[in-house]
PDB file of N, CA and C in Angstrom:
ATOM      1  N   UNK A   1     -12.320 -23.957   6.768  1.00  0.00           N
ATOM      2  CA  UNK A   1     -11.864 -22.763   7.465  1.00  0.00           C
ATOM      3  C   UNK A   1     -10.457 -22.358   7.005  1.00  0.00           C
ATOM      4  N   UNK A   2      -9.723 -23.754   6.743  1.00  0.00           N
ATOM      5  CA  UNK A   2      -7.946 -22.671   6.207  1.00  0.00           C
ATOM      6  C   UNK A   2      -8.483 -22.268   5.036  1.00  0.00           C
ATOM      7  N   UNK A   3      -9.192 -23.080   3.945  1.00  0.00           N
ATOM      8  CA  UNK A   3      -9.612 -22.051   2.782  1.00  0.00           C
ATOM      9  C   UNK A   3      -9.549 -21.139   2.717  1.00  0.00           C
ATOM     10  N   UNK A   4     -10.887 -20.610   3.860  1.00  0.00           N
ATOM     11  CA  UNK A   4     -11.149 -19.081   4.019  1.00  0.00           C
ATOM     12  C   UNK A   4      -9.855 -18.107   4.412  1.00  0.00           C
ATOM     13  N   UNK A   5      -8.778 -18.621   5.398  1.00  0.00           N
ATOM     14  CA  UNK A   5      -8.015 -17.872   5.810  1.00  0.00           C
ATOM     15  C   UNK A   5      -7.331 -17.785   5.179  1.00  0.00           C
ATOM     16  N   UNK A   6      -6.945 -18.778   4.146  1.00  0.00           N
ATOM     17  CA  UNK A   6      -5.612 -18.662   2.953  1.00  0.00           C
ATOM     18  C   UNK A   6      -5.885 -17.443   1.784  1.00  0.00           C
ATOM     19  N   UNK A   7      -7.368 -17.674   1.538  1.00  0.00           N
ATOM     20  CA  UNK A   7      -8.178 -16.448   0.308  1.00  0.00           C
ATOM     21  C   UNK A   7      -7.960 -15.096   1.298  1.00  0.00           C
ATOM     22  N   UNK A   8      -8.003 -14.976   2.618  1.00  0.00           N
ATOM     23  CA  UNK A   8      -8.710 -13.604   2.871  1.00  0.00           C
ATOM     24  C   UNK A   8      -6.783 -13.416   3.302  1.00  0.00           C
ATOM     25  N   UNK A   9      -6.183 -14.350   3.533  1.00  0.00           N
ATOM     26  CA  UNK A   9      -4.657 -13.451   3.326  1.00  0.00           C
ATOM     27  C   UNK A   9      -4.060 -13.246   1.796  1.00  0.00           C
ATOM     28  N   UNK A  10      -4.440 -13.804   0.744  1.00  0.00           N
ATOM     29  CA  UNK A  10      -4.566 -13.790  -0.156  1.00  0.00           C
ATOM     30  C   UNK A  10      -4.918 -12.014  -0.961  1.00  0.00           C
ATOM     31  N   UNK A  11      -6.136 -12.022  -0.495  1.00  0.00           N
ATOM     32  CA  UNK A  11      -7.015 -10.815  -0.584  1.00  0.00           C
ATOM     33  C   UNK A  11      -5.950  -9.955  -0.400  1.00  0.00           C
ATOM     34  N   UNK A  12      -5.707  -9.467   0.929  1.00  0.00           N
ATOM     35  CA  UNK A  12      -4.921  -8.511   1.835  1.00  0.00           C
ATOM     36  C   UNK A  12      -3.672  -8.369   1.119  1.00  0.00           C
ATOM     37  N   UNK A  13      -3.309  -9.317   1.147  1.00  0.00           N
ATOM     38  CA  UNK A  13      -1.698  -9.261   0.352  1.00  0.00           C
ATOM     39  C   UNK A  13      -1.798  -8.576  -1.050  1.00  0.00           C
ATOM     40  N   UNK A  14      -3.115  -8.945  -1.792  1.00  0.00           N
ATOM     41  CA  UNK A  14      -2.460  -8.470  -3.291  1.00  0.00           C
ATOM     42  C   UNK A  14      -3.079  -6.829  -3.271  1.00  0.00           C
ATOM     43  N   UNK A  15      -4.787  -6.447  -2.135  1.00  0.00           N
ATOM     44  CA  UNK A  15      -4.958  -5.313  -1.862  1.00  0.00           C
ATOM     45  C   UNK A  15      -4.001  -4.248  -1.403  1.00  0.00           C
ATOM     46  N   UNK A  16      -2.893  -4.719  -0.906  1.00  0.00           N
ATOM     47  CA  UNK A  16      -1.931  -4.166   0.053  1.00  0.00           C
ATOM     48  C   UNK A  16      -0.533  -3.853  -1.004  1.00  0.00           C
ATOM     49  N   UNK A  17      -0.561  -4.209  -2.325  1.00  0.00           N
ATOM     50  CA  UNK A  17       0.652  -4.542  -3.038  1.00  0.00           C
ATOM     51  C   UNK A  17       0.267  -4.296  -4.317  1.00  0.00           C
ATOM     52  N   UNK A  18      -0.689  -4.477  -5.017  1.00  0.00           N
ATOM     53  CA  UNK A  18      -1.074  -4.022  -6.488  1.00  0.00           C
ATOM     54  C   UNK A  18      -1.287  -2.927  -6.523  1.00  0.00           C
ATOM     55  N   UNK A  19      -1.004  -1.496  -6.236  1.00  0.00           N
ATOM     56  CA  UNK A  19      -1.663  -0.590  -6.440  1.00  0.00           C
ATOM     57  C   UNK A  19      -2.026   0.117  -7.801  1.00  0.00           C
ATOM     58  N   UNK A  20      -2.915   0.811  -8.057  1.00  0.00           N
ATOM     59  CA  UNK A  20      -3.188   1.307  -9.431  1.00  0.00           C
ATOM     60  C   UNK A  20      -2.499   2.263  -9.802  1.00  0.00           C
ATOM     61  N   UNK A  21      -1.688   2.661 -11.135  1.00  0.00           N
ATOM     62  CA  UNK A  21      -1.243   3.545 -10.698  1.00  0.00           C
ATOM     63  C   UNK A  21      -1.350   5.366 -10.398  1.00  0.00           C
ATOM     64  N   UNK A  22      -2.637   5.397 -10.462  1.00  0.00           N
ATOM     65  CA  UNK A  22      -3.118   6.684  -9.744  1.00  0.00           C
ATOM     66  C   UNK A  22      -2.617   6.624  -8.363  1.00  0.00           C
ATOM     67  N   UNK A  23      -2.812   5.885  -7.994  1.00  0.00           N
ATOM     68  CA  UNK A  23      -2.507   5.721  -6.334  1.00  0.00           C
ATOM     69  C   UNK A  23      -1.298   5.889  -5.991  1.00  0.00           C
ATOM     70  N   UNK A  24      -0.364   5.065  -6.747  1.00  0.00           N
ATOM     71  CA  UNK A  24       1.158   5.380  -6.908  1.00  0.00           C
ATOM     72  C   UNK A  24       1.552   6.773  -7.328  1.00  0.00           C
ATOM     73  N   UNK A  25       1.191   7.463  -8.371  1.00  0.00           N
ATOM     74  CA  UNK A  25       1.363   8.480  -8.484  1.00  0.00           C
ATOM     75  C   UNK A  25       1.146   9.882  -7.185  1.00  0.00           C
ATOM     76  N   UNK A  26      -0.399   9.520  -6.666  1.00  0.00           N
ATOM     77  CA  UNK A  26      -0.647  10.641  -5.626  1.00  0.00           C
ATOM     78  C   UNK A  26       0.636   9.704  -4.164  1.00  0.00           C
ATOM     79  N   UNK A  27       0.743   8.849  -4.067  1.00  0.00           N
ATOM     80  CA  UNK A  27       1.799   8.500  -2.997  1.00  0.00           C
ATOM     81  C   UNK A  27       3.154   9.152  -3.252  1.00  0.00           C
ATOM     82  N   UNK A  28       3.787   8.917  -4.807  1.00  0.00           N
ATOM     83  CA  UNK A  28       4.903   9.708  -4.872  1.00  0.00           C
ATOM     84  C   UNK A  28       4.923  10.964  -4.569  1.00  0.00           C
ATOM     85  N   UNK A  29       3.589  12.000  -5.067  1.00  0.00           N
ATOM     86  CA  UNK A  29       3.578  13.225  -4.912  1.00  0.00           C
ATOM     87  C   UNK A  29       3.933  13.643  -3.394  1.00  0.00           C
ATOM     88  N   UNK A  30       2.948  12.971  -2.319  1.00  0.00           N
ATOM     89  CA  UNK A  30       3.127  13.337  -1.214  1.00  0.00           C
ATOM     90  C   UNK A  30       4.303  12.803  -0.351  1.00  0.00           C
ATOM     91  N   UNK A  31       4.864  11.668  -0.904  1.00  0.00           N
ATOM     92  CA  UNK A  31       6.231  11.544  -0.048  1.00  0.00           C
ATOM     93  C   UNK A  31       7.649  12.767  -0.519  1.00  0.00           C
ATOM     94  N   UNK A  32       7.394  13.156  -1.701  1.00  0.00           N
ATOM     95  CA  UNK A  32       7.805  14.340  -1.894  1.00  0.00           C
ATOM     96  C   UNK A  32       7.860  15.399  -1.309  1.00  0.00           C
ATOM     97  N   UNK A  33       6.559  15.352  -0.850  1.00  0.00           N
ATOM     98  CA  UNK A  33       6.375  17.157   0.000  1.00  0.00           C
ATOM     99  C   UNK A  33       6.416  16.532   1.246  1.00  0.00           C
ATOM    100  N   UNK A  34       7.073  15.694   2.059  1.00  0.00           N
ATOM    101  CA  UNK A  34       7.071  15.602   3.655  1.00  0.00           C
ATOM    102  C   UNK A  34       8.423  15.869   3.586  1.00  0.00           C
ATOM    103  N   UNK A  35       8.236  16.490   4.861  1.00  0.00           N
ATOM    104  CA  UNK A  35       9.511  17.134   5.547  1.00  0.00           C
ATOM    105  C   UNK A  35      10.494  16.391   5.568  1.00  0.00           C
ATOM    106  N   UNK A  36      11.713  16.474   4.961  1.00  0.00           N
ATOM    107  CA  UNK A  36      12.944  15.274   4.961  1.00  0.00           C
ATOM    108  C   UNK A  36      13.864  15.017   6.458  1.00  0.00           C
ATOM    109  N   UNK A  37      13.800  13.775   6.966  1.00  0.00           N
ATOM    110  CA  UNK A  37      14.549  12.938   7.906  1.00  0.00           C
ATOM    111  C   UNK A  37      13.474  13.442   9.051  1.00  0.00           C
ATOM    112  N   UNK A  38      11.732  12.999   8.564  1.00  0.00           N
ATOM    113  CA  UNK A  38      11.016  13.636   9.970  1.00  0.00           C
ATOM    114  C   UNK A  38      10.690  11.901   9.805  1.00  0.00           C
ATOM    115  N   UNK A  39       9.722  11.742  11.085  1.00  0.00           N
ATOM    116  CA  UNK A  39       9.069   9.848  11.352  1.00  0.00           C
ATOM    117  C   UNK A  39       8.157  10.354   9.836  1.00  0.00           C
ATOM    118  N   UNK A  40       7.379  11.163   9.319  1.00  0.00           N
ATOM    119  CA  UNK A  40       6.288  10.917   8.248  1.00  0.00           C
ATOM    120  C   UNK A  40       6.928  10.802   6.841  1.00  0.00           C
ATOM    121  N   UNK A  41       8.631  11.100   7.160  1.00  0.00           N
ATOM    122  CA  UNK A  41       9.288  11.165   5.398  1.00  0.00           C
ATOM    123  C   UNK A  41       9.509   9.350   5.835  1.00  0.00           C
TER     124      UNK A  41
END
């Protein structure tokens, strides 16, 4: 059972942190266009 829990935080962590960088790219775009000093910038 820690196996499992060590792999599936494992999982999460590198899903949560490797991104491709398409993904990075459309994230920069849109933190760009949010409204500056709002909770979504």
């Amino acid at each position: 059972m820690e196996f499992l829990a060590s792999s599936l935080l494992e999982l999460i962590t590198q899903t949560s942190t490797n991104l491709p960088p398409d993904v990075r790219a459309a994230m920069s775009i849109a933190a760009k266009e949010e409204t500056p000093d709002t909770q979504a910038s």
